[in-house]
Protein backbone atom coordinates (compact mmCIF):
# COMPACT_ATOMS: atom_id res chain seq x y z
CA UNK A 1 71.59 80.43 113.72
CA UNK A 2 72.63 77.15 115.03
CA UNK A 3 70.98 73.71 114.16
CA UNK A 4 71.69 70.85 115.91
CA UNK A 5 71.39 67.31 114.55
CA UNK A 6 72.93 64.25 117.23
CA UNK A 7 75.54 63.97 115.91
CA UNK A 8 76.28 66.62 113.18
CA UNK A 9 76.43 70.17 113.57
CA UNK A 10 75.60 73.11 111.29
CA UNK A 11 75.76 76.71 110.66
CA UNK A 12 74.01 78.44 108.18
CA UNK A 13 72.07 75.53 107.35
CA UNK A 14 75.72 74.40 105.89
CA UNK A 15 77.12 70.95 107.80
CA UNK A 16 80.19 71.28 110.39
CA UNK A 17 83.53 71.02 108.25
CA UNK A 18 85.25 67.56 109.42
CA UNK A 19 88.85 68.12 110.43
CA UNK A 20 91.39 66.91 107.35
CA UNK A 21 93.32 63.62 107.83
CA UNK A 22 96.99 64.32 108.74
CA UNK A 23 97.32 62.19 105.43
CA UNK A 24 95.09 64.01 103.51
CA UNK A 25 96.55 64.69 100.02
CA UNK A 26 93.91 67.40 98.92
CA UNK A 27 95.74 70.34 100.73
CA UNK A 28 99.52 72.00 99.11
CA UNK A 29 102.24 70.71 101.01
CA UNK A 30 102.07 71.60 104.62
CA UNK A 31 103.84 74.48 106.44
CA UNK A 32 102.68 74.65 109.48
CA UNK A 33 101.97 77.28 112.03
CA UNK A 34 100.62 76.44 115.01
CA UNK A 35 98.32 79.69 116.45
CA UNK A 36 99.52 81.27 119.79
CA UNK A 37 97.38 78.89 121.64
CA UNK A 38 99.15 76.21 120.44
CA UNK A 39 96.84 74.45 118.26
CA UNK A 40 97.69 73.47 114.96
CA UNK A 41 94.80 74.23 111.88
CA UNK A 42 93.56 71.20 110.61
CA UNK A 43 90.34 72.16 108.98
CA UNK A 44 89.23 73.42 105.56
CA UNK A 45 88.01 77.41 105.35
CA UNK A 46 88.76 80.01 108.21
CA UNK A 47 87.09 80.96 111.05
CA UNK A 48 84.38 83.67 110.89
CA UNK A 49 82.66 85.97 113.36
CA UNK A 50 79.69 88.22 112.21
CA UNK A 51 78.42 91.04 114.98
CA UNK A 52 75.57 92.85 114.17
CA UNK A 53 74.89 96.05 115.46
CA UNK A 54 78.31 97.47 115.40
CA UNK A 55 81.08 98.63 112.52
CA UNK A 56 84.26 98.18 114.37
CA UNK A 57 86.47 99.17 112.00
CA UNK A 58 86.37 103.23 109.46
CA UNK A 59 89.10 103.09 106.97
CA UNK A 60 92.02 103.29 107.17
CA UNK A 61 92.01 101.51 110.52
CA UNK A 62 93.28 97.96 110.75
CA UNK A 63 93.36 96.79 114.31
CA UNK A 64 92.53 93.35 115.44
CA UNK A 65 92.09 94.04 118.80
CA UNK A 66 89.02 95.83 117.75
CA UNK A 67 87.39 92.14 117.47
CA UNK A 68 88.34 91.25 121.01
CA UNK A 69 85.31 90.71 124.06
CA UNK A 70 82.48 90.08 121.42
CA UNK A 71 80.82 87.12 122.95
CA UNK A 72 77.44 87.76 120.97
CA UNK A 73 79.00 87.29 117.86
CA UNK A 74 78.21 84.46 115.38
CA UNK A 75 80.31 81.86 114.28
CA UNK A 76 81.14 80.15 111.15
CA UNK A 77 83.27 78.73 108.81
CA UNK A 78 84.15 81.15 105.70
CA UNK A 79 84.72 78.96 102.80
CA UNK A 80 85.99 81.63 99.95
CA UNK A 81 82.40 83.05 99.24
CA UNK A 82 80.92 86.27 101.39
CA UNK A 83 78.08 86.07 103.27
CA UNK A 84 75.17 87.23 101.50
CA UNK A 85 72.48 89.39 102.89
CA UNK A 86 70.20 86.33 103.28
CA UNK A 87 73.08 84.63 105.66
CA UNK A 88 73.54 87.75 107.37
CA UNK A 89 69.91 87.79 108.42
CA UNK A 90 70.36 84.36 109.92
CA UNK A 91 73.00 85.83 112.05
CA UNK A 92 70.58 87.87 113.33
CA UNK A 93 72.02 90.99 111.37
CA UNK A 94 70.08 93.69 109.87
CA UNK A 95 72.22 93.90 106.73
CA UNK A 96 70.32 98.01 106.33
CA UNK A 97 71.88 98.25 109.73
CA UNK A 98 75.50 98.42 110.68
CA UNK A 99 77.62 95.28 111.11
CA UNK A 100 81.18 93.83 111.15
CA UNK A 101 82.65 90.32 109.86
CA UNK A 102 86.30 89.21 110.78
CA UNK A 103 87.71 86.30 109.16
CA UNK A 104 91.02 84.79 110.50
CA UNK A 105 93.22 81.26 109.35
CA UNK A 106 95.87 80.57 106.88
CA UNK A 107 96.03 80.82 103.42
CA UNK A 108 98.23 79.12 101.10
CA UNK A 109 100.54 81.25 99.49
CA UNK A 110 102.51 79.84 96.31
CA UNK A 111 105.24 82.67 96.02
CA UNK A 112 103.85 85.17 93.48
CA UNK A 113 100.45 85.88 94.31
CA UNK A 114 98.14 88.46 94.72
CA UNK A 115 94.80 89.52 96.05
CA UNK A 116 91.48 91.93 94.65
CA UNK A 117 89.72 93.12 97.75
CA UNK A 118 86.28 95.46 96.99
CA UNK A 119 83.97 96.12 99.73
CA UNK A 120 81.47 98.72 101.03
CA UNK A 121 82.03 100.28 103.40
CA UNK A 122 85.30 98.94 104.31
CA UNK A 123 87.49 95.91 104.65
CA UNK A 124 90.93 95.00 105.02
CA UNK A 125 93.17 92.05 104.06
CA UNK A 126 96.38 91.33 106.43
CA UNK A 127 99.08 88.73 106.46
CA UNK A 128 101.69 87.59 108.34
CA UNK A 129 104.10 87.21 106.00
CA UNK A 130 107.17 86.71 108.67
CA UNK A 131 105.64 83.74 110.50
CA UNK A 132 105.68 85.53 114.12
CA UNK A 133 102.39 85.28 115.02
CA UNK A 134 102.07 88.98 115.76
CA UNK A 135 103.81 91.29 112.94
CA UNK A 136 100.70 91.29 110.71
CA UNK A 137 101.21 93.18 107.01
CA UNK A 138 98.09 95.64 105.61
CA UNK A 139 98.07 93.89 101.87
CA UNK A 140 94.97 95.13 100.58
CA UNK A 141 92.19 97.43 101.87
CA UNK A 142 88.80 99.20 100.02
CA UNK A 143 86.43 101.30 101.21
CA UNK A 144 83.06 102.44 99.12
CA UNK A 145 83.57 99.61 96.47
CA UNK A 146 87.16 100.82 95.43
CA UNK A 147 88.90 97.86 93.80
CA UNK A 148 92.22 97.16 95.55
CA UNK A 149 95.23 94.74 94.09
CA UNK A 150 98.40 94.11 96.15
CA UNK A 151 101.13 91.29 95.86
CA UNK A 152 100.81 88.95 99.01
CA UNK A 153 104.40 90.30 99.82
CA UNK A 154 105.40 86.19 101.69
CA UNK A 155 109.62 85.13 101.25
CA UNK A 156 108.39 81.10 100.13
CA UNK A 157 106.00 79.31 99.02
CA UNK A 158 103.84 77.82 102.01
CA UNK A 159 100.75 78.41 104.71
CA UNK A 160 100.02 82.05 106.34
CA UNK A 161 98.68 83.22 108.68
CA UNK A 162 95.72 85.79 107.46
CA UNK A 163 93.29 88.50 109.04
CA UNK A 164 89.79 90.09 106.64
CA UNK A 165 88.06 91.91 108.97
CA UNK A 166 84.74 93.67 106.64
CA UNK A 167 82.45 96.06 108.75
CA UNK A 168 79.32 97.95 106.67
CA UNK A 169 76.84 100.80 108.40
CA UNK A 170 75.12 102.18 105.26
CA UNK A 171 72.86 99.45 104.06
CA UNK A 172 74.57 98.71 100.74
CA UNK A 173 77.13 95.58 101.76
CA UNK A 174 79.42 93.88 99.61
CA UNK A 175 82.46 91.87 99.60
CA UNK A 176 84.76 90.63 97.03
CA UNK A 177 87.81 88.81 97.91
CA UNK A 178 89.87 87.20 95.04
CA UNK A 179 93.40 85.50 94.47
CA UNK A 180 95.41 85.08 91.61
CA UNK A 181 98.80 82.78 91.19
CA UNK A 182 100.86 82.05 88.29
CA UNK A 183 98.93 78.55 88.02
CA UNK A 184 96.04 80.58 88.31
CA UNK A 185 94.01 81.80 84.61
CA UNK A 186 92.70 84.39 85.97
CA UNK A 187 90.90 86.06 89.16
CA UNK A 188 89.53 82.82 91.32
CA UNK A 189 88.07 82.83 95.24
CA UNK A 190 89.48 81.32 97.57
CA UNK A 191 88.09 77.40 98.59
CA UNK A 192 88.65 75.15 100.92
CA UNK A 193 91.62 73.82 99.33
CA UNK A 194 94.22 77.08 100.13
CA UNK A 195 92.72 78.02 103.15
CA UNK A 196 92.45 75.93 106.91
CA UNK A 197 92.31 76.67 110.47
């Protein structure tokens, strides 16, 4: 659902993320990595597509070009936290029905990290840890709530390009996608300061 306000935009009910000042001191250092189109990520969260209707993805399978020629599909701005069922609806998903959410950007990576991925029915977590822009790494995957925890296997500390793709067709959704870093206490989500497209 899409609500338009002159000259603000939002999504969910949630306002339009301004892009970050080159300037900005709020993000890690920068490493960047412009996408193949050439445009550099300036902006807090990553992008993210829900499709209702359709699971595009049974485990163990991992490819991206399964998200490509969806015009119908909703976009938005994932900030850390899944959608819930109530922000599925407003996509116009039946969240009883079958579905599929894929999430792309870059994540800050501080060396030693790691992620928790648990989902139902499946999701996947890839990264591309050599900076090519096509020679994406399977970290993490779960299917039927499984938890799974992998090392984001990246040479330095710096930005990374990063793929979630979540798809669900038995009416009992979830996601959980955490992070944990040496400076870290514990298991934390993701937020709009380590990730940006």
């Amino acid at each position: 659902m899409l609500i338009a306000c002159g000259a603000c935009r939002q999504v969910f009910g949630i306002p339009e993320v301004k892009p970050i000042p080159p300037d900005a001191q709020a993000l890690p250092p920068d490493g960047t990595h412009p996408f193949p189109d050439g445009a550099t990520p300036t902006s807090p969260g990553l992008r993210m597509h829900i499709l209702g209707g359709t699971a595009l993805w049974t485990s163990p399978n991992t490819s991206w070009t399964a998200t490509m020629n969806h015009p119908f599909a909703v976009e938005d701005v994932w900030l850390g936290t899944s959608p819930d069922q109530g922000q599925l609806a407003l996509a116009g998903v039946d969240p009883n029905g079958a579905f599929s959410v894929w999430i792309e950007g870059e994540v800050y990576v501080d060396g030693a990290q790691q992620v928790q991925l648990a989902a139902r029915d499946y999701a996947f977590f890839s990264a591309d840890a050599f900076d090519t822009g096509d020679s994406y790494i399977d970290v993490a995957s779960s299917a039927g709530g499984m938890i799974d925890t992998e090392n984001i296997p990246v040479p330095a500390a710096r930005w990374y390009a990063v793929r979630l793709g979540w798809t669900s067709s038995t009416g009992n959704p979830s996601l959980e996608v955490l992070h944990k870093s040496n400076a870290d206490p514990g298991w934390v989500r993701f937020n709009s300061m380590n990730l940006r497209h």
